[in-house]
N, C-alpha and C. Protein backbone atom coordinates (compact mmCIF):
# COMPACT_ATOMS: atom_id res chain seq x y z
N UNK A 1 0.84 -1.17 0.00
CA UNK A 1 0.00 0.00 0.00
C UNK A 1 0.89 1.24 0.00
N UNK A 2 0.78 2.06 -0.88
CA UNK A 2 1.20 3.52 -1.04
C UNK A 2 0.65 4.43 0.23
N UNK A 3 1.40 4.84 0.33
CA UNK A 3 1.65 6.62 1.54
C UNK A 3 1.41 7.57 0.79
N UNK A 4 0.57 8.13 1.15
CA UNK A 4 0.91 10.00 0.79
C UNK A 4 1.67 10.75 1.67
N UNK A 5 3.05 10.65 1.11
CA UNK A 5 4.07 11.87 2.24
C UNK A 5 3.96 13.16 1.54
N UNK A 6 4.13 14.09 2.73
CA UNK A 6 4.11 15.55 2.46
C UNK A 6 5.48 15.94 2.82
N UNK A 7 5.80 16.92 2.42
CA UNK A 7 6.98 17.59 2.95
C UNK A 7 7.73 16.68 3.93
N UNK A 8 9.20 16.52 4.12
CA UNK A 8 9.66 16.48 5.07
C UNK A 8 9.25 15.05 5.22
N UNK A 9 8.89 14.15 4.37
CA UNK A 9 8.48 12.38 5.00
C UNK A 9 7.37 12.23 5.93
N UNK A 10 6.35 13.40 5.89
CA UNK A 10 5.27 13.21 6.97
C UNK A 10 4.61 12.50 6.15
N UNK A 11 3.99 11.55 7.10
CA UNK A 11 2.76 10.51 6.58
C UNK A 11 1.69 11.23 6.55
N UNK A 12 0.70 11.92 5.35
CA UNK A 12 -0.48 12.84 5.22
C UNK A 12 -1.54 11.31 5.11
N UNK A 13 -2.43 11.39 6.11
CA UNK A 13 -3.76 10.57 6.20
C UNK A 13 -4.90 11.07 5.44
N UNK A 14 -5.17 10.42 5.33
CA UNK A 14 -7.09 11.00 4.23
C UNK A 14 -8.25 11.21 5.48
N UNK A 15 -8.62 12.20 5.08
CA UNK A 15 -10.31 12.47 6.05
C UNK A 15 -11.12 11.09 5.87
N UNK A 16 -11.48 10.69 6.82
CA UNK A 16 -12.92 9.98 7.46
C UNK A 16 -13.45 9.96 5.24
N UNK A 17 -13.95 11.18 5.32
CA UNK A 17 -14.53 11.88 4.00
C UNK A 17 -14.07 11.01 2.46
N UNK A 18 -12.64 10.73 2.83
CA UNK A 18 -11.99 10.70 1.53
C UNK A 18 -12.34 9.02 1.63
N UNK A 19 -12.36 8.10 2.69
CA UNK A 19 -12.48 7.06 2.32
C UNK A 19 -13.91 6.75 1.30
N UNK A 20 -14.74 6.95 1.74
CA UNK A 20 -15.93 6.89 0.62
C UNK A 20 -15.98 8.00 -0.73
N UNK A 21 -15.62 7.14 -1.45
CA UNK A 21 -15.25 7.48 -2.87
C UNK A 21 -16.62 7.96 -3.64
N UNK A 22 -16.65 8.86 -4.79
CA UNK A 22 -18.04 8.86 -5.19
C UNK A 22 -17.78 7.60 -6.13
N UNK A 23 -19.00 7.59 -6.89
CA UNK A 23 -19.43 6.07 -7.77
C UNK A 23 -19.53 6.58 -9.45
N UNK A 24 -18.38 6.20 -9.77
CA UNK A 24 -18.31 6.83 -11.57
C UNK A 24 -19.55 6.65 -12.02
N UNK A 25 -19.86 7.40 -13.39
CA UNK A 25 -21.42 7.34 -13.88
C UNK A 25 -21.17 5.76 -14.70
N UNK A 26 -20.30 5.33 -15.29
CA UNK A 26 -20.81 4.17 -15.42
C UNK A 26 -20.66 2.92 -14.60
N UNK A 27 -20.97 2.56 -13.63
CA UNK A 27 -21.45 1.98 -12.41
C UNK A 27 -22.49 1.77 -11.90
N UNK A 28 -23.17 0.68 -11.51
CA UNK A 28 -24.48 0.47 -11.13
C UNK A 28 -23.66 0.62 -9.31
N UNK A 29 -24.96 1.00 -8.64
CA UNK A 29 -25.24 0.94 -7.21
C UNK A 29 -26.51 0.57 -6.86
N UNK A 30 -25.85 -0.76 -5.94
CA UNK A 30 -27.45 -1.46 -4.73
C UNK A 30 -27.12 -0.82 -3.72
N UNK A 31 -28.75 -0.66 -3.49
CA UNK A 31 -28.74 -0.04 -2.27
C UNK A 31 -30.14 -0.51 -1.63
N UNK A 32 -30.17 -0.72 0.13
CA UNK A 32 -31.33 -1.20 0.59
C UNK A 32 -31.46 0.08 1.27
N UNK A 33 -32.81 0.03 1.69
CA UNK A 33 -33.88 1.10 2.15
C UNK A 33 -33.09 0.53 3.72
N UNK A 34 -33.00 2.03 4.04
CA UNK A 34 -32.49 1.72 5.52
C UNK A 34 -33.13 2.24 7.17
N UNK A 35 -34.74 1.69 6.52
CA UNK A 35 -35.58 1.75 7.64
C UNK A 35 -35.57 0.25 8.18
N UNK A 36 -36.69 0.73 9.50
CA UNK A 36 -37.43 -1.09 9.84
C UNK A 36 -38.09 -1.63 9.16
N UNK A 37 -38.82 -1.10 8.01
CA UNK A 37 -39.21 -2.18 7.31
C UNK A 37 -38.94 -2.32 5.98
N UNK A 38 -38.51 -3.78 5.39
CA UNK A 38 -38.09 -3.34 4.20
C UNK A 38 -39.19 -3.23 3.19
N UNK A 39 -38.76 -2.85 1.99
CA UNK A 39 -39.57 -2.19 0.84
C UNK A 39 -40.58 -3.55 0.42
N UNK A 40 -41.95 -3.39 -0.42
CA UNK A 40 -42.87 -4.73 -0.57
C UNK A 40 -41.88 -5.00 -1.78
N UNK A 41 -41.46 -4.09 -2.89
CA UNK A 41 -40.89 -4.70 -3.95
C UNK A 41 -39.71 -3.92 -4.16
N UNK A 42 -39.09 -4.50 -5.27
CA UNK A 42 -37.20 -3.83 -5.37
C UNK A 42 -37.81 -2.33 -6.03
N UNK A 43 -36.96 -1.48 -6.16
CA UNK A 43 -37.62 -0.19 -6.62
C UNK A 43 -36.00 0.07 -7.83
N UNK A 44 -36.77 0.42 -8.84
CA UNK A 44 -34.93 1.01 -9.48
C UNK A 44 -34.89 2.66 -9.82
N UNK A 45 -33.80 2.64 -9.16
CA UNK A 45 -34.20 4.65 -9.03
C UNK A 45 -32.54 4.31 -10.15
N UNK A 46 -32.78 5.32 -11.17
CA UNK A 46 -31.80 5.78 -11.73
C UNK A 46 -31.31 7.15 -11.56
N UNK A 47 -29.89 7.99 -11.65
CA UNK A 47 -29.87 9.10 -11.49
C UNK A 47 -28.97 9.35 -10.20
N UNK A 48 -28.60 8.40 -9.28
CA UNK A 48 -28.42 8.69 -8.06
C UNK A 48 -26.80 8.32 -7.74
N UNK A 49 -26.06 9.36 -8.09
CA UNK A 49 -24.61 9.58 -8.47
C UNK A 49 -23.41 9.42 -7.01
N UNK A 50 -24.11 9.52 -5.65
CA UNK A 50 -23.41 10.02 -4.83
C UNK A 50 -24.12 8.87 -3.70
N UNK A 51 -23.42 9.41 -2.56
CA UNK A 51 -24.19 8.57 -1.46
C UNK A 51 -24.91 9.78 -0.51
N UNK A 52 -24.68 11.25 -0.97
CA UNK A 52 -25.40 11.86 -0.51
C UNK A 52 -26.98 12.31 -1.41
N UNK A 53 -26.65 11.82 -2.41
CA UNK A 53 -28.21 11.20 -3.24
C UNK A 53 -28.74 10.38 -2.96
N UNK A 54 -28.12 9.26 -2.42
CA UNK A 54 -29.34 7.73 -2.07
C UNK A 54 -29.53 8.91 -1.09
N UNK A 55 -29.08 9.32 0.51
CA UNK A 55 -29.32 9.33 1.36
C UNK A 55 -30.75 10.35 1.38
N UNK A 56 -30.98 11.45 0.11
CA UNK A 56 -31.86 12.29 -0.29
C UNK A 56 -32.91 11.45 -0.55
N UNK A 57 -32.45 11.05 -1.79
CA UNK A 57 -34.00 9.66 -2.16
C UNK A 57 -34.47 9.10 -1.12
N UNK A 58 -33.72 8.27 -0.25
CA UNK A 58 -34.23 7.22 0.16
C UNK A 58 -35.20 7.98 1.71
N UNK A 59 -34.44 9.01 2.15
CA UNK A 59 -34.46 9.67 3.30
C UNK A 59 -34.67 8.13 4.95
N UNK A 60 -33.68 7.36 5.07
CA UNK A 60 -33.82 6.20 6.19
C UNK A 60 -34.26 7.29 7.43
N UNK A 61 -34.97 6.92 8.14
CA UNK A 61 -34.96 6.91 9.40
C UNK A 61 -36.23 5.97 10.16
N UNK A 62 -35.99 6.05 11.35
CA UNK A 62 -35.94 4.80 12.16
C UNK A 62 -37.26 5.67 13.53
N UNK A 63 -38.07 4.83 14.33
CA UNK A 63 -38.79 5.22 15.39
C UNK A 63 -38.57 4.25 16.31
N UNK A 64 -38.10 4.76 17.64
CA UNK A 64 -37.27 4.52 18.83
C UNK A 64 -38.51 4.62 20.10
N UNK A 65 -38.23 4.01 20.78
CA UNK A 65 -38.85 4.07 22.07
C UNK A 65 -37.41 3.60 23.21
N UNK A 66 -36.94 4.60 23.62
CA UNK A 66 -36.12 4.29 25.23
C UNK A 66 -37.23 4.38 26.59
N UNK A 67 -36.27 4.01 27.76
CA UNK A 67 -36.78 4.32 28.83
C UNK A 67 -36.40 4.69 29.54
N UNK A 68 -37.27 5.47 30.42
CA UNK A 68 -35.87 7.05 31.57
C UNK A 68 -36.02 6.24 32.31
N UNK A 69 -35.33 6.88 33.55
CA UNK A 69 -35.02 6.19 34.60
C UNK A 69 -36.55 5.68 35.41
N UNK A 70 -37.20 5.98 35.57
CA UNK A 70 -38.81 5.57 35.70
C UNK A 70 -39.65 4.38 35.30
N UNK A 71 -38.51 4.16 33.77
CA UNK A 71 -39.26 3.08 33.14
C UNK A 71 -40.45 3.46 32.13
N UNK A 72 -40.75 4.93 32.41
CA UNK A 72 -42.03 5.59 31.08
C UNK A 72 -41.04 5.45 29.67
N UNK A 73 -41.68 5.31 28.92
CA UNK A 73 -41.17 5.63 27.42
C UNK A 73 -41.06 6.99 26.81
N UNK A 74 -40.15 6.84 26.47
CA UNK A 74 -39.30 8.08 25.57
C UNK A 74 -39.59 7.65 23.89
N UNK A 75 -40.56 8.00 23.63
CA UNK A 75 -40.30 7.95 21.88
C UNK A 75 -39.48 9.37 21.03
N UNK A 76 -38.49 8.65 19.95
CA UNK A 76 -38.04 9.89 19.29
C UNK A 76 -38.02 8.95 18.12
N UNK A 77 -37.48 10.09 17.08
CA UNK A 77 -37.58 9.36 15.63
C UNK A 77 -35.96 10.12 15.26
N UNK A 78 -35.32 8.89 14.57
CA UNK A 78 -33.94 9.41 14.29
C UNK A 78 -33.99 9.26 13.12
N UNK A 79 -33.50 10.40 12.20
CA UNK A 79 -33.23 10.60 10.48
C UNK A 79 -31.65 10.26 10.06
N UNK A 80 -31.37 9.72 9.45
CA UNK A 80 -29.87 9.57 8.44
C UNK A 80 -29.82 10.14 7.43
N UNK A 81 -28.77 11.38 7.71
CA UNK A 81 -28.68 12.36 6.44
C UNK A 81 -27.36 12.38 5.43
N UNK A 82 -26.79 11.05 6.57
CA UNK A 82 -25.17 10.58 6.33
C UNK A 82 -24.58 10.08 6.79
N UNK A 83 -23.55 9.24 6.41
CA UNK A 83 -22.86 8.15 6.85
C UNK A 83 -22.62 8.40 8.76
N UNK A 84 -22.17 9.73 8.87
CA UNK A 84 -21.99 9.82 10.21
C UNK A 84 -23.14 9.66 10.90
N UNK A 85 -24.10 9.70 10.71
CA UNK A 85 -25.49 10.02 11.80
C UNK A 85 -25.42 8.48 12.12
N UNK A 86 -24.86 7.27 11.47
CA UNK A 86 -25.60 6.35 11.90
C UNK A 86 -24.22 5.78 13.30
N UNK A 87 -23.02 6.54 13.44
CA UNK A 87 -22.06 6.24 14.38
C UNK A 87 -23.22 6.52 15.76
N UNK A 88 -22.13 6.85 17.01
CA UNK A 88 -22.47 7.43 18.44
C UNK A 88 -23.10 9.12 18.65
N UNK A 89 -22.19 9.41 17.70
CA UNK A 89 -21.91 10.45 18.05
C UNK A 89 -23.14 11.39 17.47
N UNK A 90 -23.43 10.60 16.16
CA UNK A 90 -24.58 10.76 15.20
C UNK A 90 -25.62 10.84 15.78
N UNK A 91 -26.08 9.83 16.20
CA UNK A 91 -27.13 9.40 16.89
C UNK A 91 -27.40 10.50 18.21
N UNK A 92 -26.84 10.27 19.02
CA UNK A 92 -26.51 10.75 20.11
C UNK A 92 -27.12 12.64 19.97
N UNK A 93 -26.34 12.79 18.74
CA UNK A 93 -26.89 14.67 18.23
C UNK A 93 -28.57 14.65 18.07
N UNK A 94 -28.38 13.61 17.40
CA UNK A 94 -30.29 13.92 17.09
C UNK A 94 -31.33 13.60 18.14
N UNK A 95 -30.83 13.32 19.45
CA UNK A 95 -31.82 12.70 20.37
C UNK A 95 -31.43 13.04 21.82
N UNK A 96 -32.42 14.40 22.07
CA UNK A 96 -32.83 15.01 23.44
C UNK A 96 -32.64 13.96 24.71
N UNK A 97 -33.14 12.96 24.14
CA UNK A 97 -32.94 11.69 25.42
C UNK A 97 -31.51 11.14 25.78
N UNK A 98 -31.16 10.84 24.25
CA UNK A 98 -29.57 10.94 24.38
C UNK A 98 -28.21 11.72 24.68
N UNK A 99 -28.65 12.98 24.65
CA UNK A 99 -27.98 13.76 25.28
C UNK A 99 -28.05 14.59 26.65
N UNK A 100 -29.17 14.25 27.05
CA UNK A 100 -29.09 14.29 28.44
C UNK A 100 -28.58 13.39 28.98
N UNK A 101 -28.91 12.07 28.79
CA UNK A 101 -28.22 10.46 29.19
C UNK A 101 -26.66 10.98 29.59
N UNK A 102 -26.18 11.39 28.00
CA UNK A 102 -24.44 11.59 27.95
C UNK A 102 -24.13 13.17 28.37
N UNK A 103 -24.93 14.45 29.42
CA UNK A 103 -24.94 14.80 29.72
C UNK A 103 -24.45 14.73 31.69
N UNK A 104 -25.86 13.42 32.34
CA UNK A 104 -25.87 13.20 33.43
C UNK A 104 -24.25 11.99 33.58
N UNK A 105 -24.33 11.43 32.38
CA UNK A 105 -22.59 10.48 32.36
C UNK A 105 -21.93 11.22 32.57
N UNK A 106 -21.40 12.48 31.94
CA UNK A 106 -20.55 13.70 31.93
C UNK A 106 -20.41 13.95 33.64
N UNK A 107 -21.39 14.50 34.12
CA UNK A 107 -21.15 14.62 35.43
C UNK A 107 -21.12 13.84 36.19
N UNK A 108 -21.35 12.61 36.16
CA UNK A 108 -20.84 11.48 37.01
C UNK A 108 -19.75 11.30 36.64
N UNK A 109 -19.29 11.44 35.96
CA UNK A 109 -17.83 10.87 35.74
C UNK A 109 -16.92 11.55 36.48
N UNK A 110 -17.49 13.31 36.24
CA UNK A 110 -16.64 14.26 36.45
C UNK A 110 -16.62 14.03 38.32
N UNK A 111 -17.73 13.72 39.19
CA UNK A 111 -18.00 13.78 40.27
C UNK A 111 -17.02 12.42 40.58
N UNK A 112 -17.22 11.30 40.08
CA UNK A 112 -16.29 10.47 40.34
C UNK A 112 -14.69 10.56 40.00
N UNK A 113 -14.35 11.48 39.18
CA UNK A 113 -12.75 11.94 39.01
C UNK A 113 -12.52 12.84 40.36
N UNK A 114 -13.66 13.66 40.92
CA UNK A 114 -13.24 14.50 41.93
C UNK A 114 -13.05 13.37 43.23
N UNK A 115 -13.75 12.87 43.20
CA UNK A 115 -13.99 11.33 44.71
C UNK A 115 -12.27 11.08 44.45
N UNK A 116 -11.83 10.50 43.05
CA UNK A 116 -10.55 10.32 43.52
C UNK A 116 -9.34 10.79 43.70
N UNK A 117 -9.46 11.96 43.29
CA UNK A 117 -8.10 12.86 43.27
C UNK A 117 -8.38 14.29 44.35
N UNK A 118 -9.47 14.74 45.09
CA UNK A 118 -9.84 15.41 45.62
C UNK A 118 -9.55 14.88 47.18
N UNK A 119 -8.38 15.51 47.83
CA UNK A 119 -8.20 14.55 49.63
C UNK A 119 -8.85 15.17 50.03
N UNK A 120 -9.12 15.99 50.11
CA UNK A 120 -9.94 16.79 51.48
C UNK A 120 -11.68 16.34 51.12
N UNK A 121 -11.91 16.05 50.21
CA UNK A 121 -13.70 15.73 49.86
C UNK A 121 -13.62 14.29 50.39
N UNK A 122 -12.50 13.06 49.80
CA UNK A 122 -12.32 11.91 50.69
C UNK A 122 -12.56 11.89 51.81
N UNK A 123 -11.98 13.01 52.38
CA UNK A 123 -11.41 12.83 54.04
C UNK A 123 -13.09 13.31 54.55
N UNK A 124 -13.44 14.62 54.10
CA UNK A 124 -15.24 14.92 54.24
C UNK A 124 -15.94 13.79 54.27
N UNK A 125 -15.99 13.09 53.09
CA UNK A 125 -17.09 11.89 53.49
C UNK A 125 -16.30 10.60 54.12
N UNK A 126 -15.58 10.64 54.74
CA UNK A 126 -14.85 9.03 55.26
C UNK A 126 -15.11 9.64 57.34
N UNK A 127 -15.77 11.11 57.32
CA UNK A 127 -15.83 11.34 58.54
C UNK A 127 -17.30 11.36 58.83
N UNK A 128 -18.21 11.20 59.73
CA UNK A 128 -19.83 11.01 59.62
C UNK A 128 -19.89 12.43 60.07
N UNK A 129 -19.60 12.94 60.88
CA UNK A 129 -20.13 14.06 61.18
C UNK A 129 -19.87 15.67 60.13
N UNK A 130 -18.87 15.55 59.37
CA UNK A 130 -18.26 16.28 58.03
C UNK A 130 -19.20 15.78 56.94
N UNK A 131 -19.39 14.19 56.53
CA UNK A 131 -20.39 13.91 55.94
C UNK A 131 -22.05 14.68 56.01
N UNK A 132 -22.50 14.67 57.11
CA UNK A 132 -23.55 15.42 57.17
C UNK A 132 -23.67 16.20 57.04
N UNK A 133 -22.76 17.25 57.20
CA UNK A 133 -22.94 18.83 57.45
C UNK A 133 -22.84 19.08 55.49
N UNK A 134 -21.74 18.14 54.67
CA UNK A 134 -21.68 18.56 53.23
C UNK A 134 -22.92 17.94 52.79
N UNK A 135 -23.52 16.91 52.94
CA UNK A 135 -24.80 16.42 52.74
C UNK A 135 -26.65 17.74 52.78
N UNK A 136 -25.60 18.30 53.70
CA UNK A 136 -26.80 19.10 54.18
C UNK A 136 -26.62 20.42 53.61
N UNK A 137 -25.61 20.73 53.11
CA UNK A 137 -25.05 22.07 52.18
C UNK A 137 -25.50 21.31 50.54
N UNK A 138 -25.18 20.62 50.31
CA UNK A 138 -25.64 19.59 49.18
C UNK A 138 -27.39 19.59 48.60
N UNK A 139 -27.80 19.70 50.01
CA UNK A 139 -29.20 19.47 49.63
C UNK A 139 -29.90 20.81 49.82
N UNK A 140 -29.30 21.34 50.24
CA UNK A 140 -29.80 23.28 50.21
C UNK A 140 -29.40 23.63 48.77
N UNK A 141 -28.23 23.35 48.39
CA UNK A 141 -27.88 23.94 47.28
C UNK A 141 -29.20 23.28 45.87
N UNK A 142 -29.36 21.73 46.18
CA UNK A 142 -30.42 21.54 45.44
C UNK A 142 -31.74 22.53 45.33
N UNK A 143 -32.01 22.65 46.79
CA UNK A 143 -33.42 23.06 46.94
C UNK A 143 -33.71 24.27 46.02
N UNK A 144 -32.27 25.24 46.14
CA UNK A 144 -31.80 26.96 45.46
C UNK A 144 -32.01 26.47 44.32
N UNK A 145 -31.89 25.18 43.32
CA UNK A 145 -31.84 25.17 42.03
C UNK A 145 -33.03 24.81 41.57
């Protein structure tokens, strides 16, 4: 396999972007409908040069039901407008539920990085009577919010 070096012997990488190539005009492309259900019959769309053309034609998206912490249902409906939407990160953008999820992770995490590198918050909760008093500043500060 060939390198693209730049200047100086640097190894130049291709964008995410560059790996998906467009599709010369003389080339056929299959492509499946990328909902839940598939199509009753094959459909032949001619004309559709790119993969940001199927993704126009075909328009995939999908209807979701999660559940919050309660257990009620969360319905959302997620659209694919491109290869990326269907990663984490994709997903994750188009859905209110999902980004609060990776919102409340965010701060647990962050609260659990402080538990371990923070001595004096250790030493606060490893004492009962220091425990209570931040417990009780803790839950005022809730009440203010």
């Amino acid at each position: 396999m060939l390198k693209s070096l730049g200047i100086g012997g640097t190894e130049i990488r291709p964008d995410a972007q560059e790996s998906i190539t467009e599709i010369s005009p003389n080339r056929t492309l299959f492509t499946e409908r990328l909902t839940q259900f598939p199509p009753l019959r094959p459909e032949i769309v001619t004309g559709l040069t790119g993969i940001a053309a199927v993704f126009s034609h075909y328009q995939p998206s999908v209807k979701i039901t999660f559940k919050d912490a309660r257990g009620a249902p969360v319905k959302e409906e997620l659209r694919f407008r491109e290869v990326a939407d269907f990663g984490p990160s994709g997903i994750t953008m188009q859905s209110l539920f999902l980004q609060d999820m990776a919102t409340t992770r965010a701060l647990y995490l962050q609260a659990l990085k402080h538990l371990h590198t923070n001595k004096l918050l250790r030493a606060a909760l490893e004492d009962v009577e220091a425990r209570a008093a931040l417990l009780a500043v803790v839950e005022k500060l809730a009440e203010e919010l």
